[in-house]
C-alpha atoms as a PDB file:
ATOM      1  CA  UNK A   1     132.448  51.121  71.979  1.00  0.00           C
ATOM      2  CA  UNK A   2     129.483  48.943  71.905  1.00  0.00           C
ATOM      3  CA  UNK A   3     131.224  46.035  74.007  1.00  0.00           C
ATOM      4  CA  UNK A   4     131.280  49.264  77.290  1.00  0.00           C
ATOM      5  CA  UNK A   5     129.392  48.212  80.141  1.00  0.00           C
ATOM      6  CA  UNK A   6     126.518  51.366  80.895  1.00  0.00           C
ATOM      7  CA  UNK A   7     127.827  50.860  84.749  1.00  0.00           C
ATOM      8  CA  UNK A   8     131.031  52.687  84.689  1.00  0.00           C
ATOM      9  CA  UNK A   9     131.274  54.818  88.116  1.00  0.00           C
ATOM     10  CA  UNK A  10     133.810  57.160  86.636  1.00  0.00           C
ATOM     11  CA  UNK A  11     131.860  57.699  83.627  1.00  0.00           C
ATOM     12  CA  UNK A  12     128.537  58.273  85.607  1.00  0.00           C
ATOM     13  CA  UNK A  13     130.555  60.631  88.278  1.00  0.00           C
ATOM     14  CA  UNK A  14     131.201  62.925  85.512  1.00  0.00           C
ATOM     15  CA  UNK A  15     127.811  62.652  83.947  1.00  0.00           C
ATOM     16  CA  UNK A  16     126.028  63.429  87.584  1.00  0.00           C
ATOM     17  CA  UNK A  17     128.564  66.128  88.183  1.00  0.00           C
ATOM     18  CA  UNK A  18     127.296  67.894  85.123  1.00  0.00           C
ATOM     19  CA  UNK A  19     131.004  67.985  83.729  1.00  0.00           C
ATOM     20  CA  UNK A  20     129.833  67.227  80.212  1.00  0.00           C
ATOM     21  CA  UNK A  21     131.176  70.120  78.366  1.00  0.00           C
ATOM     22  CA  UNK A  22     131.784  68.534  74.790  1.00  0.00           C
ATOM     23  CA  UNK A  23     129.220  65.583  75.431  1.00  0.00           C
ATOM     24  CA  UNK A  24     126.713  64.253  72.609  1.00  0.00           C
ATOM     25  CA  UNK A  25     123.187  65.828  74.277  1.00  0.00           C
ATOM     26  CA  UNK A  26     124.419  66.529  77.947  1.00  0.00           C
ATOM     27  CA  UNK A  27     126.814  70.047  77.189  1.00  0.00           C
ATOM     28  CA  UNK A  28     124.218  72.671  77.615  1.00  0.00           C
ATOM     29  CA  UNK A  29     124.104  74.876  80.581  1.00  0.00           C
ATOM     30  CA  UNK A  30     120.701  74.265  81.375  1.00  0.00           C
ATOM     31  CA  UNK A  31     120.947  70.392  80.897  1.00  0.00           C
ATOM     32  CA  UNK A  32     124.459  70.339  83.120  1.00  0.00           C
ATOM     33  CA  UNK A  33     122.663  71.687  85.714  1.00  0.00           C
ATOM     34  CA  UNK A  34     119.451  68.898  85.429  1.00  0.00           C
ATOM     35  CA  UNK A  35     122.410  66.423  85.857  1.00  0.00           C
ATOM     36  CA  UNK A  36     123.621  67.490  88.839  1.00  0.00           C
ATOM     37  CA  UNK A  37     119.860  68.103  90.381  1.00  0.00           C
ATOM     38  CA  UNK A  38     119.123  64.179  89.241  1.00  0.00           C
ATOM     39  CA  UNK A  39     122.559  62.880  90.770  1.00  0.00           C
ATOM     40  CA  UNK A  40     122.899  60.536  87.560  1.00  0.00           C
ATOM     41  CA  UNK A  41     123.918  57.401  89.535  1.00  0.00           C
ATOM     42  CA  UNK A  42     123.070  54.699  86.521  1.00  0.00           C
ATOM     43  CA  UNK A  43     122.560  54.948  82.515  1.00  0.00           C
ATOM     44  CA  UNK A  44     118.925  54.858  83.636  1.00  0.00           C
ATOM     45  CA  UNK A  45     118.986  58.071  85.198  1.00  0.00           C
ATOM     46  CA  UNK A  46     120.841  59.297  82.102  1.00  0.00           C
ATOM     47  CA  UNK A  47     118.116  57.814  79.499  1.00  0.00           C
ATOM     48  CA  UNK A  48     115.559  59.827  82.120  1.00  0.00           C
ATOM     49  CA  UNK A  49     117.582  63.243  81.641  1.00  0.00           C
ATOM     50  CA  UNK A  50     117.885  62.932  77.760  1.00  0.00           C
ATOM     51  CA  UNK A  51     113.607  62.487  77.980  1.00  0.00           C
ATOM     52  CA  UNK A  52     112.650  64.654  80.445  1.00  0.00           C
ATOM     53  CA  UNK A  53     114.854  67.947  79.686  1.00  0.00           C
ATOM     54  CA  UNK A  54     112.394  68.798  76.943  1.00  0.00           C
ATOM     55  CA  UNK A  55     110.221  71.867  76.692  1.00  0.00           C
ATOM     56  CA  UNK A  56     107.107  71.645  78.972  1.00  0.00           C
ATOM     57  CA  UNK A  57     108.361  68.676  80.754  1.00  0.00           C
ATOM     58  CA  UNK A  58     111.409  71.059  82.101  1.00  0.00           C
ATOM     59  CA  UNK A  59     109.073  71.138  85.547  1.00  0.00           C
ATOM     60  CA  UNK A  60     109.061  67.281  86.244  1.00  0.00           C
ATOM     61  CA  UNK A  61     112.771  67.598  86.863  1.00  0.00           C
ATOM     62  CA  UNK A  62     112.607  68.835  90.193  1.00  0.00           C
ATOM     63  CA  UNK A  63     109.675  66.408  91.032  1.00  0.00           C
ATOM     64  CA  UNK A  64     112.028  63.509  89.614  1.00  0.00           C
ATOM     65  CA  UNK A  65     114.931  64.355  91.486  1.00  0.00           C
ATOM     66  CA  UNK A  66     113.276  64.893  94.462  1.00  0.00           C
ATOM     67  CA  UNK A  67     111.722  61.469  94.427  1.00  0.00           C
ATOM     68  CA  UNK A  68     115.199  60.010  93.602  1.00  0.00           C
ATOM     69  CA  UNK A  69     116.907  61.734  96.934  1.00  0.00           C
ATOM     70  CA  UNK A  70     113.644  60.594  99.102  1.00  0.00           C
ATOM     71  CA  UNK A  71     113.621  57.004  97.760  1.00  0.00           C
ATOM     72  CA  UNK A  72     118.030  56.714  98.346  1.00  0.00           C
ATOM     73  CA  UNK A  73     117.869  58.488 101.450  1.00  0.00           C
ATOM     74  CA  UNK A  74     116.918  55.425 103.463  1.00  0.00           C
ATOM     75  CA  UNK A  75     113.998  57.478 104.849  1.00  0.00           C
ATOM     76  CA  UNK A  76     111.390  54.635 105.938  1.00  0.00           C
ATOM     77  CA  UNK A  77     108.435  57.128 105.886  1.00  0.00           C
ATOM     78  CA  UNK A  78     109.308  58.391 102.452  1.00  0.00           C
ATOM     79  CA  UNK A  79     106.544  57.438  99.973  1.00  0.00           C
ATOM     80  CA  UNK A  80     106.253  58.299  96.726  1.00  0.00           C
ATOM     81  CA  UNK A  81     101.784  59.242  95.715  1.00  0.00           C
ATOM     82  CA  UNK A  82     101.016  57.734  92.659  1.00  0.00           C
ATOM     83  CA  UNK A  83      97.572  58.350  90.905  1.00  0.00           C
ATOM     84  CA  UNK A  84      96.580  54.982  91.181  1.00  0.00           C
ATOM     85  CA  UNK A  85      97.482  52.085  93.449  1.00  0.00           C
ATOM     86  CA  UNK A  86      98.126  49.993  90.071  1.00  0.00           C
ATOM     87  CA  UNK A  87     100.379  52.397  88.392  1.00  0.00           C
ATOM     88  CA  UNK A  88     102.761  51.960  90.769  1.00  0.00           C
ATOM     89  CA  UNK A  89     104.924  49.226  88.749  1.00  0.00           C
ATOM     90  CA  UNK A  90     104.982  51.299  85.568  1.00  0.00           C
ATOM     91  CA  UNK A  91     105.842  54.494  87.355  1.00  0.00           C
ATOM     92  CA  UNK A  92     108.260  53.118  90.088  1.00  0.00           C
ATOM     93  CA  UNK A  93     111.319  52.782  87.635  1.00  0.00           C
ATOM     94  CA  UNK A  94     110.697  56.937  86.822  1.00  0.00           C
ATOM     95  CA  UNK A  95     110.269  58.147  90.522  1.00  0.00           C
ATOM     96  CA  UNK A  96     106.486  58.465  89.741  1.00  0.00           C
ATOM     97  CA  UNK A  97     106.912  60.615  86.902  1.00  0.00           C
ATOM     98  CA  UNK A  98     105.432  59.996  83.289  1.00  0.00           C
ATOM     99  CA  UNK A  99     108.818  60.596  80.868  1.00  0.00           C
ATOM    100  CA  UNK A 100     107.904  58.069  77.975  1.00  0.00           C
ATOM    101  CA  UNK A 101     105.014  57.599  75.013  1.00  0.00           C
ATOM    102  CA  UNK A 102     105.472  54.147  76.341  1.00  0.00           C
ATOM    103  CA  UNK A 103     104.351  54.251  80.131  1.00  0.00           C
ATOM    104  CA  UNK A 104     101.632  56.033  78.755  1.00  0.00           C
ATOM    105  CA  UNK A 105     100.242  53.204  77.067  1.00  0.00           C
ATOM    106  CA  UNK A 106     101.242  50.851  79.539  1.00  0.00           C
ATOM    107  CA  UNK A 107      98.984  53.090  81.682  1.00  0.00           C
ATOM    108  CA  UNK A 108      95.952  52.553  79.286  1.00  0.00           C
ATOM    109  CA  UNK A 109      96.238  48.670  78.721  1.00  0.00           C
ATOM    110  CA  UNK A 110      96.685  48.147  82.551  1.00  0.00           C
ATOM    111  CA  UNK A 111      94.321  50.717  84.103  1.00  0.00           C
ATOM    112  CA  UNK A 112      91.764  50.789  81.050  1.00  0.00           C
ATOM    113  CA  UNK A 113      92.015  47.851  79.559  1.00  0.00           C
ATOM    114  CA  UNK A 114      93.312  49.415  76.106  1.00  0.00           C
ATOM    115  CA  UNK A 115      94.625  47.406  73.535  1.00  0.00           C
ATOM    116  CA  UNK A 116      98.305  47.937  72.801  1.00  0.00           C
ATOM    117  CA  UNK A 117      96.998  49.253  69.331  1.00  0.00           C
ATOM    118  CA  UNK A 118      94.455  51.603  70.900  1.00  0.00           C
ATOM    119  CA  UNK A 119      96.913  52.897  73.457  1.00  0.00           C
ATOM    120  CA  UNK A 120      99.124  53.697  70.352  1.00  0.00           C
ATOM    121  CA  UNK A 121      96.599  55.360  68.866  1.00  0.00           C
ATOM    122  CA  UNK A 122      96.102  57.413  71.818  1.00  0.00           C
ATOM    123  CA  UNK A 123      99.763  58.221  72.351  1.00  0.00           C
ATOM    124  CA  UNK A 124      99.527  58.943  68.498  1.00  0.00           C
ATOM    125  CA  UNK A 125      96.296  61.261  69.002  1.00  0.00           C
ATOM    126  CA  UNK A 126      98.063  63.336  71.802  1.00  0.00           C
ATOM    127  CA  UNK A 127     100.921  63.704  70.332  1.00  0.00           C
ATOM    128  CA  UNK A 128      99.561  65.392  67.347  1.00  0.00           C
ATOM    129  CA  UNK A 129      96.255  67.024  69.099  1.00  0.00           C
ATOM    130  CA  UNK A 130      93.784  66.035  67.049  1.00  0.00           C
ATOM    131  CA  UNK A 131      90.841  67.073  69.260  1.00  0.00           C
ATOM    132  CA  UNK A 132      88.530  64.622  67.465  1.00  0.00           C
ATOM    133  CA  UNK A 133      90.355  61.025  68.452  1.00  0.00           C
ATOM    134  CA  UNK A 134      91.575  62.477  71.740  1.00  0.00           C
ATOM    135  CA  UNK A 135      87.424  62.944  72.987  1.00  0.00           C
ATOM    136  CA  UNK A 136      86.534  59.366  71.602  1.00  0.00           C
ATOM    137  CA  UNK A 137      89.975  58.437  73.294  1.00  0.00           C
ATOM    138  CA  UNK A 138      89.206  59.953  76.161  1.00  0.00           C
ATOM    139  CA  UNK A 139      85.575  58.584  76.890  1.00  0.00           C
ATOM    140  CA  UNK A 140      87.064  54.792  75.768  1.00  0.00           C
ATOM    141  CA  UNK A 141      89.727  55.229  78.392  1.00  0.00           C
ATOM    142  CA  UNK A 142      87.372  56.237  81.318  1.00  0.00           C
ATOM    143  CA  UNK A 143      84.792  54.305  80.572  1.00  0.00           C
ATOM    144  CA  UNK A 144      87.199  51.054  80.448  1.00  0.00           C
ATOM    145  CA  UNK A 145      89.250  52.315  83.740  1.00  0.00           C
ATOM    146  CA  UNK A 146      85.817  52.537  85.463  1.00  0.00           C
ATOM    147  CA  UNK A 147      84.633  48.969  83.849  1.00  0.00           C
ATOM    148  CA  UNK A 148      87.526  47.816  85.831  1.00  0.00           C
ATOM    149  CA  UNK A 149      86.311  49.496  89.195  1.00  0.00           C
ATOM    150  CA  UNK A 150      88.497  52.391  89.114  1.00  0.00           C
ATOM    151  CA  UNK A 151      87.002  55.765  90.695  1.00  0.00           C
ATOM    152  CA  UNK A 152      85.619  57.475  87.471  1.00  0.00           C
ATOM    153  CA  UNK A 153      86.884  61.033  89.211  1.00  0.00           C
ATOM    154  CA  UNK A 154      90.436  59.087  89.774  1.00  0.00           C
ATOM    155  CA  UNK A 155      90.077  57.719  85.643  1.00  0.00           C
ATOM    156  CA  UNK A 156      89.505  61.305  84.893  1.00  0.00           C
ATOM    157  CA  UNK A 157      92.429  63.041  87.037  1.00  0.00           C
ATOM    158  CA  UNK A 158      94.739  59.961  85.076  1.00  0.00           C
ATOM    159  CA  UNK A 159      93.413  60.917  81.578  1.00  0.00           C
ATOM    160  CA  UNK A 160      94.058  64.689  82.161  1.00  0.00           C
ATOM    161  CA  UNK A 161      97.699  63.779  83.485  1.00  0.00           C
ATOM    162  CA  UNK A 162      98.537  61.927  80.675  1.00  0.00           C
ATOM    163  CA  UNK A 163      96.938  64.017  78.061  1.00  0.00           C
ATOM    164  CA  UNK A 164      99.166  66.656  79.682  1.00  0.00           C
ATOM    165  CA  UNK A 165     101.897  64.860  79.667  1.00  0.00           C
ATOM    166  CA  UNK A 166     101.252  63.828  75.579  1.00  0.00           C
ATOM    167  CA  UNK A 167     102.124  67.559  74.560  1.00  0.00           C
ATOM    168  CA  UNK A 168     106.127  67.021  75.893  1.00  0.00           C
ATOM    169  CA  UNK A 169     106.155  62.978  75.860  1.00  0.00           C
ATOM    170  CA  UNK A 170     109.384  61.547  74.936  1.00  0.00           C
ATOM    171  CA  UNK A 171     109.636  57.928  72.801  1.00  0.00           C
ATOM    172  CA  UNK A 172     112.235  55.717  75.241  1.00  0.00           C
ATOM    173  CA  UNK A 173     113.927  53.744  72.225  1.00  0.00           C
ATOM    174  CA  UNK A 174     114.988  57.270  71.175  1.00  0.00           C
ATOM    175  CA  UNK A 175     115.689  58.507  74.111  1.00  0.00           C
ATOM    176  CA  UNK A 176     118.245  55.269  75.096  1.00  0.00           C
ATOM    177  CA  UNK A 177     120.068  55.937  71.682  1.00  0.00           C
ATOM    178  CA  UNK A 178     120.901  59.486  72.429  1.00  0.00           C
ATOM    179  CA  UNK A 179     121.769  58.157  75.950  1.00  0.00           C
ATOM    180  CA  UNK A 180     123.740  55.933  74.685  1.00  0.00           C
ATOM    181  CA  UNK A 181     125.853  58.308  72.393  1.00  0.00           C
ATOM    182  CA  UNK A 182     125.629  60.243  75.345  1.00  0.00           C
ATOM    183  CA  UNK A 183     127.294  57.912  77.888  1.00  0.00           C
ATOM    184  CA  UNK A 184     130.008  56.766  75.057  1.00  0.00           C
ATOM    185  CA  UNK A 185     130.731  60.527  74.232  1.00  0.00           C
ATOM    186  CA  UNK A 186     131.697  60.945  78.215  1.00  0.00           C
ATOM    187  CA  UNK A 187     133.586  57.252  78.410  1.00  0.00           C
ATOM    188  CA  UNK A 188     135.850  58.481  76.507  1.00  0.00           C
ATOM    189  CA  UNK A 189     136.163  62.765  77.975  1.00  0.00           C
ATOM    190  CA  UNK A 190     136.903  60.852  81.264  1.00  0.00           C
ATOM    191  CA  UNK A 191     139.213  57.717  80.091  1.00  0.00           C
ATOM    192  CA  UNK A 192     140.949  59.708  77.526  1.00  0.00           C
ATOM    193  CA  UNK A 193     140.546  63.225  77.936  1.00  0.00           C
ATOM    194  CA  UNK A 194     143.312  64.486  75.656  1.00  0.00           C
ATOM    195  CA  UNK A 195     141.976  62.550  72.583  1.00  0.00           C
ATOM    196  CA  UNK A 196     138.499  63.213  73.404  1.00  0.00           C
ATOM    197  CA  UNK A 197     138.719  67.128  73.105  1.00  0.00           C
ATOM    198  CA  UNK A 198     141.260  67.216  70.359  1.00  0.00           C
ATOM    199  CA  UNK A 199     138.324  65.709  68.292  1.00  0.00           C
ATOM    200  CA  UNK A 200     136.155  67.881  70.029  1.00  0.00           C
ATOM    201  CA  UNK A 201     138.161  71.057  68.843  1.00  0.00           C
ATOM    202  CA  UNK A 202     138.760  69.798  65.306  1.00  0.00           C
ATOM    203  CA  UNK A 203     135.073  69.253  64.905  1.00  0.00           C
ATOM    204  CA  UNK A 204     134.550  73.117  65.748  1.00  0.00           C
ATOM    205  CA  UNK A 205     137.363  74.569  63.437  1.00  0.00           C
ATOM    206  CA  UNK A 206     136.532  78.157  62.029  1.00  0.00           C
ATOM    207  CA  UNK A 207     134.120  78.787  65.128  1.00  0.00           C
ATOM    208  CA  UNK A 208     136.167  80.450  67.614  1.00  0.00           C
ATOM    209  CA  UNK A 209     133.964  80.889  69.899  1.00  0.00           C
ATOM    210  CA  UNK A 210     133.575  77.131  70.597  1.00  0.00           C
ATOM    211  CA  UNK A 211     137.077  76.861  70.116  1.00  0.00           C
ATOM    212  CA  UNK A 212     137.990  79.064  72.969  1.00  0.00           C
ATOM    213  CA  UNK A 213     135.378  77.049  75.176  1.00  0.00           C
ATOM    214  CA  UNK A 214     136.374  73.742  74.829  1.00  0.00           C
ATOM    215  CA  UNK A 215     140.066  75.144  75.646  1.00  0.00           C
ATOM    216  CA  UNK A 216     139.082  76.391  78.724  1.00  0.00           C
ATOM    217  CA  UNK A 217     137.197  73.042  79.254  1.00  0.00           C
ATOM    218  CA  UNK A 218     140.831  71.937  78.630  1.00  0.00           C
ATOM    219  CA  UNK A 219     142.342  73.990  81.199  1.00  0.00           C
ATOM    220  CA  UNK A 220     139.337  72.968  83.731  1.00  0.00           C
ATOM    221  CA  UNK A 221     140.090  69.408  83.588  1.00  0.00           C
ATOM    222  CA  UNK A 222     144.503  69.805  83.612  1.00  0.00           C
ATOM    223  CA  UNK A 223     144.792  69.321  79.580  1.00  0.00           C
ATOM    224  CA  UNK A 224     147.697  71.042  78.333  1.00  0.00           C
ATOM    225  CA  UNK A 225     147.180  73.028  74.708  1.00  0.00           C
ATOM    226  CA  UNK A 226     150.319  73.681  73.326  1.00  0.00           C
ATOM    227  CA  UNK A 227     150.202  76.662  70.836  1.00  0.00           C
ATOM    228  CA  UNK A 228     150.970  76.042  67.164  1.00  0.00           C
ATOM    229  CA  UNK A 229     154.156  74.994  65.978  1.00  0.00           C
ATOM    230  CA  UNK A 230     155.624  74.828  62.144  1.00  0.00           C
ATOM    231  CA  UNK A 231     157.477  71.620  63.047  1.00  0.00           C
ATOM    232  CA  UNK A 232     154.744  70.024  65.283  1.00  0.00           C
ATOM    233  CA  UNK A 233     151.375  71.013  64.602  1.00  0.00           C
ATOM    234  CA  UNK A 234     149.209  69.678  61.605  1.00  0.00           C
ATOM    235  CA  UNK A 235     145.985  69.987  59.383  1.00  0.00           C
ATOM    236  CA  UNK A 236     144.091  69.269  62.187  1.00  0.00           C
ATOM    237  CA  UNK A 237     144.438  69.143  66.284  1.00  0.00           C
ATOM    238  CA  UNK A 238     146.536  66.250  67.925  1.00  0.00           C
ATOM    239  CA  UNK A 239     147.997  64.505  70.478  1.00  0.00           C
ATOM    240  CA  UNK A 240     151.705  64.516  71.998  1.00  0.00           C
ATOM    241  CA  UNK A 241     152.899  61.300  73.413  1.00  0.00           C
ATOM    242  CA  UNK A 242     152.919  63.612  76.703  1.00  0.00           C
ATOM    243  CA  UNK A 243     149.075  64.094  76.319  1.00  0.00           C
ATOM    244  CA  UNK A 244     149.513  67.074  74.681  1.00  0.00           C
ATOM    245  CA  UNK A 245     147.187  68.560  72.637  1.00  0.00           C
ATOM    246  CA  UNK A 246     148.763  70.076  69.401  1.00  0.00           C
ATOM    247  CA  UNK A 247     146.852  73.712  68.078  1.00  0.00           C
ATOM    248  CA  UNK A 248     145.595  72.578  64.392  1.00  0.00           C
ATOM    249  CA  UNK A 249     147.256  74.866  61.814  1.00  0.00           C
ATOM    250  CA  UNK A 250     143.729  75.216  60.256  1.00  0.00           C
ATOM    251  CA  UNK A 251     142.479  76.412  63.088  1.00  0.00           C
ATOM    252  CA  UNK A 252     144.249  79.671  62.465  1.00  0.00           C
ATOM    253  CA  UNK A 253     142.708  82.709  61.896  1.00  0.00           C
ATOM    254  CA  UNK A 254     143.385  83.417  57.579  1.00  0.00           C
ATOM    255  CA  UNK A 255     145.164  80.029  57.590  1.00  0.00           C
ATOM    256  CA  UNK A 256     143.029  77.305  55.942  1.00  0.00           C
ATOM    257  CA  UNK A 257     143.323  73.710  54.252  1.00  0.00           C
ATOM    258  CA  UNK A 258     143.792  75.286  50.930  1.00  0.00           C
ATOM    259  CA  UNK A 259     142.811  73.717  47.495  1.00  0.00           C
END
């Protein structure tokens, strides 16, 4: 799995068509329909999703996607407003939106002149809202932005976006893992479908209720489910050289693995 390129267009169709139903991170209702509003095009945009669908962040979404459509539409007049001139190059690769810890202390080494180990200790301070660190924080960052003839009412409006930010901010090494699982989980849904959710429904055994959803996901996508069979069917779910899948005799109701 880890030799898959992160540029597959049939893997990233499915992904921005919000068909992940069964997919590490991306199956929720809620998170399906993010996908489709971002139009995943790249692994980038799926890394973005996996940050930004987070509580309190929920509201960028909409402000990310609609950046995306403005900046592929070709529209010449289409500019995205950034808060400062100079954050332009560490917000350009997110629309303009803050997702990750990281651009946040990219924004207070490059507009405040922060050390890398003070801007961690900022991100660290917000993060965990100690009130304390976050006003000597606060009066180090505008002070330095201003040393470095930024608008002190523009250093201000920066601080209070990123300290808003801090309460929802997403780490971007974490977030590409769980995109990564992510992206791997729908490789294989969309290169081999039958497999995929016969894991998918032995994984879920003795909850029927997920059971009967990834069966209809089944049905969605043209996978047959053949019903169980004494002389077919085993322990767990499988796959016919037809591309099949086989019911798992476990997976009947009063009918377990045993001792």
């Amino acid at each position: 799995m880890k030799e898959l390129p992160f540029d597959d267009p049939v893997t990233l169709e499915l992904i921005g068509k919000g068909e992940t139903a069964g997919v590490f991170q991306l199956e929720s209702s809620g998170m399906r329909e993010a996908l489709r509003k971002i139009n995943v095009t790249s692994f980038d945009d799926v890394i973005a999703a996996v940050a930004i669908f987070r509580p309190g962040s929920m509201d960028m979404i909409d402000l990310y996607a609609d950046n995306k459509k403005g900046m592929e539409s070709g529209d010449s007049s289409f500019r995205i407003t950034y808060p400062h001139p100079d954050l332009e190059e560490i917000l350009s690769p997110t629309y303009g939106v803050i997702i990750y810890q990281e651009q946040v202390m990219r924004i207070a080494n490059h507009l405040a002149g922060m050390s890398m180990a003070e801007a961690d200790t900022l991100r660290r301070a917000m993060s965990r809202k100690n009130p304390e660190v976050m006003a000597l924080m606060r009066d180090k960052f505008i002070s330095g932005a201003v040393n470095r003839t930024v608008n002190k009412k523009t250093a201000i409006s920066v601080f209070d976006l990123i300290e808003k930010f801090a309460g929802y901010g997403f780490n971007k090494s974490h977030a590409v893992c769980y995109a990564a699982l992510a992206y791997w989980t729908a490789w294989l849904k969309v290169h081999h479908p039958s497999e995929f959710l016969a894991a998918c429904l032995t994984s879920e055994i003795g909850k029927i209720e997920r059971i009967t959803r990834i069966i209809d996901e089944c049905t969605r996508i043209g996978v047959e489910v053949n019903p169980p069979s004494v002389n077919a069917s085993s322990v767990a779910f499988d796959v016919d050289d037809k591309g099949r899948i086989i019911y798992a005799l476990s997976a009947i109701k009063n009918v377990g693995e045993g001792p």
